[in-house]
N, C-alpha and C. Protein backbone atom coordinates (compact mmCIF):
# COMPACT_ATOMS: atom_id res chain seq x y z
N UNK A 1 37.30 32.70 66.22
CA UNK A 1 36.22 33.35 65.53
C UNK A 1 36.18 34.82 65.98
N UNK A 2 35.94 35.97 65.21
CA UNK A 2 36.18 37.16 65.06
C UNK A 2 34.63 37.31 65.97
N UNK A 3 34.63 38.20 66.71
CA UNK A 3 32.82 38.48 67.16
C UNK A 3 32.82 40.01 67.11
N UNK A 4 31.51 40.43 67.67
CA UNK A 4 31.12 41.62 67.56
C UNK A 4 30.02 42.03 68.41
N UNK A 5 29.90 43.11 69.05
CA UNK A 5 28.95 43.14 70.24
C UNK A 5 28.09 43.77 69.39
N UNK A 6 26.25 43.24 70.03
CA UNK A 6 25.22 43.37 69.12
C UNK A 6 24.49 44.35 70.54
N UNK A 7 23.46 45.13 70.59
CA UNK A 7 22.58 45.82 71.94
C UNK A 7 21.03 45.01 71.65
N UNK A 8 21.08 45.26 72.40
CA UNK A 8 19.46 44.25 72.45
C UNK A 8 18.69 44.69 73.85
N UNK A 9 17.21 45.26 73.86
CA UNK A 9 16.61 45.56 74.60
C UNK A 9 17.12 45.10 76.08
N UNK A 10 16.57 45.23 76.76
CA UNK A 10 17.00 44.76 78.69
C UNK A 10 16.01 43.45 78.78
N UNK A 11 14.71 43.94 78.50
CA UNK A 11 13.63 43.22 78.65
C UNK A 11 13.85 41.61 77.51
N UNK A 12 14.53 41.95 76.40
CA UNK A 12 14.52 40.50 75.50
C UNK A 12 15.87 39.78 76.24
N UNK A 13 16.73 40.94 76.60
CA UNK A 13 18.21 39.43 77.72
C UNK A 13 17.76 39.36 78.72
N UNK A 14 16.62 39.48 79.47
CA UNK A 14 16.15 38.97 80.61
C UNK A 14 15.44 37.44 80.51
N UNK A 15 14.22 37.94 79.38
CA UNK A 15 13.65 36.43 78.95
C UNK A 15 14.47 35.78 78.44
N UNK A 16 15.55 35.65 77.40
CA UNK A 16 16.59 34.62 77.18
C UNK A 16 17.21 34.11 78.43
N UNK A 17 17.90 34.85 79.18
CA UNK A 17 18.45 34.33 80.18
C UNK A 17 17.50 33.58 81.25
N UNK A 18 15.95 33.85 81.41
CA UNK A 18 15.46 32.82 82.03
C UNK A 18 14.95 31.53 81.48
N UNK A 19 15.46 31.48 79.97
CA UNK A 19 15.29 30.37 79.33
C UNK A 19 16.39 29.56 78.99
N UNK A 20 17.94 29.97 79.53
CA UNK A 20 18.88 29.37 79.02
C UNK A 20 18.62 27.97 79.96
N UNK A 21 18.88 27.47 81.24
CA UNK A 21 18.26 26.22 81.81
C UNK A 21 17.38 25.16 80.59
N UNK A 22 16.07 25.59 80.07
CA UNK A 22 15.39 25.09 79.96
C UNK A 22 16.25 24.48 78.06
N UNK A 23 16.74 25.71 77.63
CA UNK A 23 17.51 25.41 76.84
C UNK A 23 18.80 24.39 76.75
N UNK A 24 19.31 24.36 77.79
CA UNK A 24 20.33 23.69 78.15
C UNK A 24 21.71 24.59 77.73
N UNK A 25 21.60 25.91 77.55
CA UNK A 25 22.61 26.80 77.15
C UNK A 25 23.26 27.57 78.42
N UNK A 26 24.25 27.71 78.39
CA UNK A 26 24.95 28.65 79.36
C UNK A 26 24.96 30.05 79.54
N UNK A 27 24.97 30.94 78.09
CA UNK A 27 24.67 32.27 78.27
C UNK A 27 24.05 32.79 77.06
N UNK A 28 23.53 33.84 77.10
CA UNK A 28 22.75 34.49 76.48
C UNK A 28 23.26 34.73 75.16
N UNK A 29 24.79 34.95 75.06
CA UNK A 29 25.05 35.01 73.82
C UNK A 29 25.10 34.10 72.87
N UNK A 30 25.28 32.54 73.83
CA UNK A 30 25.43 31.25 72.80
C UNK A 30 23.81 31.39 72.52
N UNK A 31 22.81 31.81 73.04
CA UNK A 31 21.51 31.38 72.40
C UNK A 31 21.02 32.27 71.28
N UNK A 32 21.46 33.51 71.72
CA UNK A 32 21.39 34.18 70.44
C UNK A 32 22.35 34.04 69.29
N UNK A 33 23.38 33.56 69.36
CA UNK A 33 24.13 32.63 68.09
C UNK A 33 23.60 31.91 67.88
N UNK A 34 22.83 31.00 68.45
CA UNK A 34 22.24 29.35 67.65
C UNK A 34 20.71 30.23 67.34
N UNK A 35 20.13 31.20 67.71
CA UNK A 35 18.87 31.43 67.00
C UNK A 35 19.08 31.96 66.10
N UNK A 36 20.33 33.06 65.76
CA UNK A 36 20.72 33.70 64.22
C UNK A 36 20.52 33.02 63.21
N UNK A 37 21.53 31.97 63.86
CA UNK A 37 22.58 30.78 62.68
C UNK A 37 21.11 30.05 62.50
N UNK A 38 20.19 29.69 63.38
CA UNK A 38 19.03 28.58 62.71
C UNK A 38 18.75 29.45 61.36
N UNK A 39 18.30 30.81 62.13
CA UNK A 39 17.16 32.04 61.07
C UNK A 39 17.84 31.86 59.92
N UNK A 40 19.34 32.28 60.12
CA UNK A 40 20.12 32.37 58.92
C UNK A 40 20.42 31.21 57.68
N UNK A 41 20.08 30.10 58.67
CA UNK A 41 20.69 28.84 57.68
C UNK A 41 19.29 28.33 56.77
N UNK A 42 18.03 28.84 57.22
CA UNK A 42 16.78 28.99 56.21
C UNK A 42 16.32 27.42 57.42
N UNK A 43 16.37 27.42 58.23
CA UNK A 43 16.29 26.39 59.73
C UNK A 43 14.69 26.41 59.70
N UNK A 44 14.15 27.54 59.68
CA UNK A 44 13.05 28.43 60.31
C UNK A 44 12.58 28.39 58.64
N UNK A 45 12.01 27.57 57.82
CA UNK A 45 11.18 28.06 56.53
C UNK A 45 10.19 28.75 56.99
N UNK A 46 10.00 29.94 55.77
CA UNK A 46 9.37 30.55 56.15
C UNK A 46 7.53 30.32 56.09
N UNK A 47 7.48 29.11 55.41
CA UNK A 47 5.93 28.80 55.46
C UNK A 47 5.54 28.11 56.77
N UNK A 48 6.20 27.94 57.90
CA UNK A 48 6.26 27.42 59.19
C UNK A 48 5.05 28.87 59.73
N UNK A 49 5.94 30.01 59.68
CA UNK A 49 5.47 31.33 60.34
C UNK A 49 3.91 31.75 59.68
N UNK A 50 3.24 32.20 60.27
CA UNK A 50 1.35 32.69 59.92
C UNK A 50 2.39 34.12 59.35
N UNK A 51 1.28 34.70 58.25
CA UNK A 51 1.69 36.11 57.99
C UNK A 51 2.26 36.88 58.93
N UNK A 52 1.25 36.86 60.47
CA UNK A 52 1.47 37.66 61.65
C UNK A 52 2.44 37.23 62.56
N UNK A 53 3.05 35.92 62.80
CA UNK A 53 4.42 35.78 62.82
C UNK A 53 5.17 36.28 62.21
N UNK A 54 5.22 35.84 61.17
CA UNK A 54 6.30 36.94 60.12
C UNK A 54 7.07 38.19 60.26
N UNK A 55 5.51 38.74 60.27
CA UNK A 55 5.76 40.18 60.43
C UNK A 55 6.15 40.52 61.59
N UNK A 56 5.74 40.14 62.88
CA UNK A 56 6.22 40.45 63.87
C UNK A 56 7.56 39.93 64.22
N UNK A 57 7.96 39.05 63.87
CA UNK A 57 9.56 38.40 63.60
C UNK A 57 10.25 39.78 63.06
N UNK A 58 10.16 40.23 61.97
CA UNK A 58 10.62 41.24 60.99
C UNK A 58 10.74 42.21 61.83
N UNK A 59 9.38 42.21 62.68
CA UNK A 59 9.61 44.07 63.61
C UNK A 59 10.70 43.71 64.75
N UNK A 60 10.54 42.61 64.99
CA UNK A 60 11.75 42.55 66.40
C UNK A 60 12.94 42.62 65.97
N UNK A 61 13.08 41.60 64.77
CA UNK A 61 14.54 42.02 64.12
C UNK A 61 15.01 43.73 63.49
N UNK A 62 13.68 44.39 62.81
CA UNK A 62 14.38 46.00 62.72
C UNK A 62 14.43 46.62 63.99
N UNK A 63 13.50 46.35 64.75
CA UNK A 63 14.11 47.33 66.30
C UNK A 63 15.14 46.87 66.86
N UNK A 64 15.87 45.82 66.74
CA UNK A 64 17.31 45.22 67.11
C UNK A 64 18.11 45.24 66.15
N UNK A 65 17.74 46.29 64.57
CA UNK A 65 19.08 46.47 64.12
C UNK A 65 18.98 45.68 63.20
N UNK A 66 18.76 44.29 62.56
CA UNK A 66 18.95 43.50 61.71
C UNK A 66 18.52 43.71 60.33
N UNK A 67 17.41 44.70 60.52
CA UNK A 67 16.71 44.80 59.19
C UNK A 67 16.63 46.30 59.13
């Protein structure tokens, strides 16, 4: 599989990485692949999220580039 390096705040790979354990994941990058691929695969409907989820979902993803 072809990859590609993504930047992501200090402060958001700190909290992933103190959640990989609890996750049962090994590193930071496999968790942010399986949270893409959920977002991406429509995993996450979007009537799950309150408006203000939403939106704040949306802002973390444009300050990291996605949107």
């Amino acid at each position: 599989m072809i990859t590609r390096k993504v930047e992501i705040p200090e402060e958001i790979f700190i909290e992933l990485e103190e959640l990989l354990p609890k996750l049962d994941m090994s590193s930071v990058e496999e968790c942010v692949t399986f949270i893409l691929t959920s977002l991406l695969s429509g995993e996450f409907d979007e009537g799950e999220l309150s408006g203000e989820e939403e939106e704040q979902m949306k802002e973390r993803l444009a300050d990291l580039g996605y949107m």
